[in-house]
Every structure is written in structure tokens, then in C-alpha cells.
N, C-alpha and C. Protein backbone atom coordinates (compact mmCIF):
# COMPACT_ATOMS: atom_id res chain seq x y z
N UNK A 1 0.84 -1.19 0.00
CA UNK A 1 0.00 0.00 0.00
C UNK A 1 0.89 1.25 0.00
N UNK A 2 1.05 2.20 -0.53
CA UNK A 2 1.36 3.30 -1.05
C UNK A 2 1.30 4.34 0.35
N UNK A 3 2.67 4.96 0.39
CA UNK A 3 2.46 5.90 1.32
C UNK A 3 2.25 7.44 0.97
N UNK A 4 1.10 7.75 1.64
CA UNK A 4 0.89 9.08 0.77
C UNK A 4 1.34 10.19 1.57
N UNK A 5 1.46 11.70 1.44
CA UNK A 5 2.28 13.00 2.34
C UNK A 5 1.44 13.69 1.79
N UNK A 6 1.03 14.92 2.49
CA UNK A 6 0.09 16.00 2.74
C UNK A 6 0.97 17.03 1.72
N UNK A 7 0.50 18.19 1.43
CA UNK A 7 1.00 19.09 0.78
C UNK A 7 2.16 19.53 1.18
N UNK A 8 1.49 19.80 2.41
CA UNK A 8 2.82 20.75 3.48
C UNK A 8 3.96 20.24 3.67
N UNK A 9 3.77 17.84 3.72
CA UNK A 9 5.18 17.78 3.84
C UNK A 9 5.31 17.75 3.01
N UNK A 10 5.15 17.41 1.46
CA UNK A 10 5.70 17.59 0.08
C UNK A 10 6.19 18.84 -0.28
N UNK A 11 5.58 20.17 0.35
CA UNK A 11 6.72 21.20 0.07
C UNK A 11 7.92 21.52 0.81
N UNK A 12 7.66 20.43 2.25
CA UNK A 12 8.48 20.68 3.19
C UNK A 12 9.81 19.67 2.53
N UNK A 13 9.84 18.75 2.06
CA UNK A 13 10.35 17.70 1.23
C UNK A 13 11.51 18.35 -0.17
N UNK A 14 10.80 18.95 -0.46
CA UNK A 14 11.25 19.89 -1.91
C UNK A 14 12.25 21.44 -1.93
N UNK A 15 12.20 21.49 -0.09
CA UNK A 15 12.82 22.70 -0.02
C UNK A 15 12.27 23.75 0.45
N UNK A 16 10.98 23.14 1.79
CA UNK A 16 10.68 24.49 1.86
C UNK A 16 9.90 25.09 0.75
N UNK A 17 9.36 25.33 0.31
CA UNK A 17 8.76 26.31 -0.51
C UNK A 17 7.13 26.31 -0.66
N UNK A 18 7.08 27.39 -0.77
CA UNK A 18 5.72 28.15 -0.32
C UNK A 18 4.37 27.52 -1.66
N UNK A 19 2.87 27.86 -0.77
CA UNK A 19 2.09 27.11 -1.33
C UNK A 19 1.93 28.10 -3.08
N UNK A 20 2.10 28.77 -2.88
CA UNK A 20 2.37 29.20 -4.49
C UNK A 20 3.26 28.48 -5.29
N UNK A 21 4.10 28.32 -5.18
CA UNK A 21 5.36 27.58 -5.92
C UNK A 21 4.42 26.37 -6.20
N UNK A 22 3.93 25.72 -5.06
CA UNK A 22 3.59 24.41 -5.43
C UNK A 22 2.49 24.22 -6.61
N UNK A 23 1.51 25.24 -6.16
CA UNK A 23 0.96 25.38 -7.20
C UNK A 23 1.28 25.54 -8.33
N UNK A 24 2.35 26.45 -8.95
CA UNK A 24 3.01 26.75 -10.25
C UNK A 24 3.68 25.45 -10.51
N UNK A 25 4.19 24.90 -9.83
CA UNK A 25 5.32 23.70 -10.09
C UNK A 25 3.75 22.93 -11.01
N UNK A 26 2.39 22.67 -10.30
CA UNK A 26 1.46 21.90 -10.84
C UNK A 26 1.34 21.88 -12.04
N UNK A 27 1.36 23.34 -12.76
CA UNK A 27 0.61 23.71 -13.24
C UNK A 27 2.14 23.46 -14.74
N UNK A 28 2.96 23.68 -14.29
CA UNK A 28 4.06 23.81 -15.48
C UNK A 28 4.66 22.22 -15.67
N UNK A 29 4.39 21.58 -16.85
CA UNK A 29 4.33 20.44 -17.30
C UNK A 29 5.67 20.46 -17.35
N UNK A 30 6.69 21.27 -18.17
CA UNK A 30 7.79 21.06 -18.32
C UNK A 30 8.70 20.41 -17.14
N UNK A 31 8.03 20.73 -15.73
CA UNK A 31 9.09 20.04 -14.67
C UNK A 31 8.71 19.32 -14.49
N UNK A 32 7.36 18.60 -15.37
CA UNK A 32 7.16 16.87 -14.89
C UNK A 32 6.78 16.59 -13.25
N UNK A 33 5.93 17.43 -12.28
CA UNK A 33 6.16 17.56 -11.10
C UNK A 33 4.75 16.31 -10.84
N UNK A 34 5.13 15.46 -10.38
CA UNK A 34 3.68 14.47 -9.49
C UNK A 34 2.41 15.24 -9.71
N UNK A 35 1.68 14.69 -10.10
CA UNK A 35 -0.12 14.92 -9.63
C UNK A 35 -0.48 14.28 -8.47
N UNK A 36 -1.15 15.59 -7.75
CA UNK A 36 -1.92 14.80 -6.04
C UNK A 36 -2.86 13.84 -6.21
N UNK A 37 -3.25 13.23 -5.75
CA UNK A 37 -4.62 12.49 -5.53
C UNK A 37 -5.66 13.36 -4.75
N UNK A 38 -6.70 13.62 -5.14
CA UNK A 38 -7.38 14.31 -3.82
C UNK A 38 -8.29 13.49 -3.11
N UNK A 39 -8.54 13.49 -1.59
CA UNK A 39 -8.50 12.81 -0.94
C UNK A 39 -9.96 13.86 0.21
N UNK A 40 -10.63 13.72 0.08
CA UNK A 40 -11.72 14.80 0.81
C UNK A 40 -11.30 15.96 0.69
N UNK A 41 -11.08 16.18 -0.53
CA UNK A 41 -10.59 18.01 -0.63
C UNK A 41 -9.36 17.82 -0.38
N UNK A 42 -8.73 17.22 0.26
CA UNK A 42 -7.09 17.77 0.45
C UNK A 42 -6.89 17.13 -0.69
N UNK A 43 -5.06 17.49 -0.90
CA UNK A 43 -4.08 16.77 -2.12
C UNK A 43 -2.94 15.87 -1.39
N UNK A 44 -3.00 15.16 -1.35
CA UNK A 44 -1.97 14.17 -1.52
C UNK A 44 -1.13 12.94 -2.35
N UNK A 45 0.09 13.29 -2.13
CA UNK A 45 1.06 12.51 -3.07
C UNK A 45 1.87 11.37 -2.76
N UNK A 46 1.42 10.25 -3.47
CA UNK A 46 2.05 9.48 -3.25
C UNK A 46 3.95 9.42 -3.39
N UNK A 47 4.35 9.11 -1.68
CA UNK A 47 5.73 9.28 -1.20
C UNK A 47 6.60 9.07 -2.35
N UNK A 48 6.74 7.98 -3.14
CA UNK A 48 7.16 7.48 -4.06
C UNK A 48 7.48 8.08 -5.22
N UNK A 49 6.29 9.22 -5.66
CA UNK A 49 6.49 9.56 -6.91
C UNK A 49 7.15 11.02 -6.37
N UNK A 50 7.42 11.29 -5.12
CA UNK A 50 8.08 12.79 -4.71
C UNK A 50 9.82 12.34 -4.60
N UNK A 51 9.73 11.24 -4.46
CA UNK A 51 11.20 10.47 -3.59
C UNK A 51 11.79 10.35 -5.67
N UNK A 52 11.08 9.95 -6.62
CA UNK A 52 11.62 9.58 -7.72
C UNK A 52 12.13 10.91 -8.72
N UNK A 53 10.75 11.85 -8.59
CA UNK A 53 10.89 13.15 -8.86
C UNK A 53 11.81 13.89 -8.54
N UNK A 54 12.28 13.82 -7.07
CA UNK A 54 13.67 14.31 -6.46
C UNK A 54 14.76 13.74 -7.33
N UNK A 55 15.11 12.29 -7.33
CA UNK A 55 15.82 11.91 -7.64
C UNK A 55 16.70 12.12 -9.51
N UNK A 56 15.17 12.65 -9.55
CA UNK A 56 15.24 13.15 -11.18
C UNK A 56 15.78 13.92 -11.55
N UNK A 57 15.35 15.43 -10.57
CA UNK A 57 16.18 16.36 -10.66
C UNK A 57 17.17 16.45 -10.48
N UNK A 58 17.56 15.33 -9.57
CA UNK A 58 19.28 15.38 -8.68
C UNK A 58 20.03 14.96 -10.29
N UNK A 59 19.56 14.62 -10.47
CA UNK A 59 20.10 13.62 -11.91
C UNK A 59 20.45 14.59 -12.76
N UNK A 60 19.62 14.98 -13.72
CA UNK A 60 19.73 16.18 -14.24
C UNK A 60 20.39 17.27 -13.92
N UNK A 61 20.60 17.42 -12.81
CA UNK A 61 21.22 18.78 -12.41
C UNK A 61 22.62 18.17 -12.21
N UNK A 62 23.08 16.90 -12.16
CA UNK A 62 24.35 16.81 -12.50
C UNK A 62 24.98 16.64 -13.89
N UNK A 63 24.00 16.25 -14.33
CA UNK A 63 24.27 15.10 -15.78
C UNK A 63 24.07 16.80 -16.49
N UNK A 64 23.93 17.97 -16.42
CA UNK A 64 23.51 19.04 -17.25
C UNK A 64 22.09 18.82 -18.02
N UNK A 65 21.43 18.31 -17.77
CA UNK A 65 20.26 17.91 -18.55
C UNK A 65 19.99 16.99 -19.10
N UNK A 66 21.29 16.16 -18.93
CA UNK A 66 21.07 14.76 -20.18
C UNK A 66 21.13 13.73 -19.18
N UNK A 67 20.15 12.95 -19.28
CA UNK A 67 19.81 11.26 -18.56
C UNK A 67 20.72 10.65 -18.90
């Protein structure tokens, strides 16, 4: 079963950053950022796809852009 994180720790996860960002991060396809599940009105993300997403960027940001 899938562990899921609240908004707050997913921005808390990413650096801190404020509920605007998160929103923009949603909204801009180019960074490939997780879609929440919503869950009684809230959003939550499964742990997994924030832990891979990280890992993506870490990637990229060494590799200069190239996988």
C-alpha cells in the first residue's frame, strides 16, 4: 500500500517552498512535477512519486540535462 504526504510535507520535502510555488510547479508540465490524488478536498502525493521526482532532478542537475 502506497504511502501518501500532505501538501505541506511535500513542500516541506522539496525545499521548503511556499504554497504558491507548489501550485506553479502543478501547473508547469515542463518540470514533470507528481499529480496529487485528492482525498476529501485535500491533495496528496504518493511518497514514491516525490522520492523519484527528487531523484530526477538530482540527476539532471548533475548530468547538465542529459539522462
Amino acid at each position: 500500500m502506497p504511502q501518501y504526504i500532505s501538501a505541506r510535507q511535500v513542500r516541506d520535502r522539496v525545499g521548503k517552498i511556499s504554497a504558491m510555488t507548489l501550485w506553479r510547479w502543478l501547473r508547469d508540465d515542463r518540470l514533470g512535477f507528481p499529480k496529487p490524488t485528492i482525498i476529501l478536498r485535500r491533495r496528496y502525493w504518493r511518497e514514491v512519486d516525490i522520492d523519484n521526482w527528487l531523484q530526477e532532478r538530482a540527476l539532471t542537475s548533475v548530468t547538465g540535462g542529459v539522462k
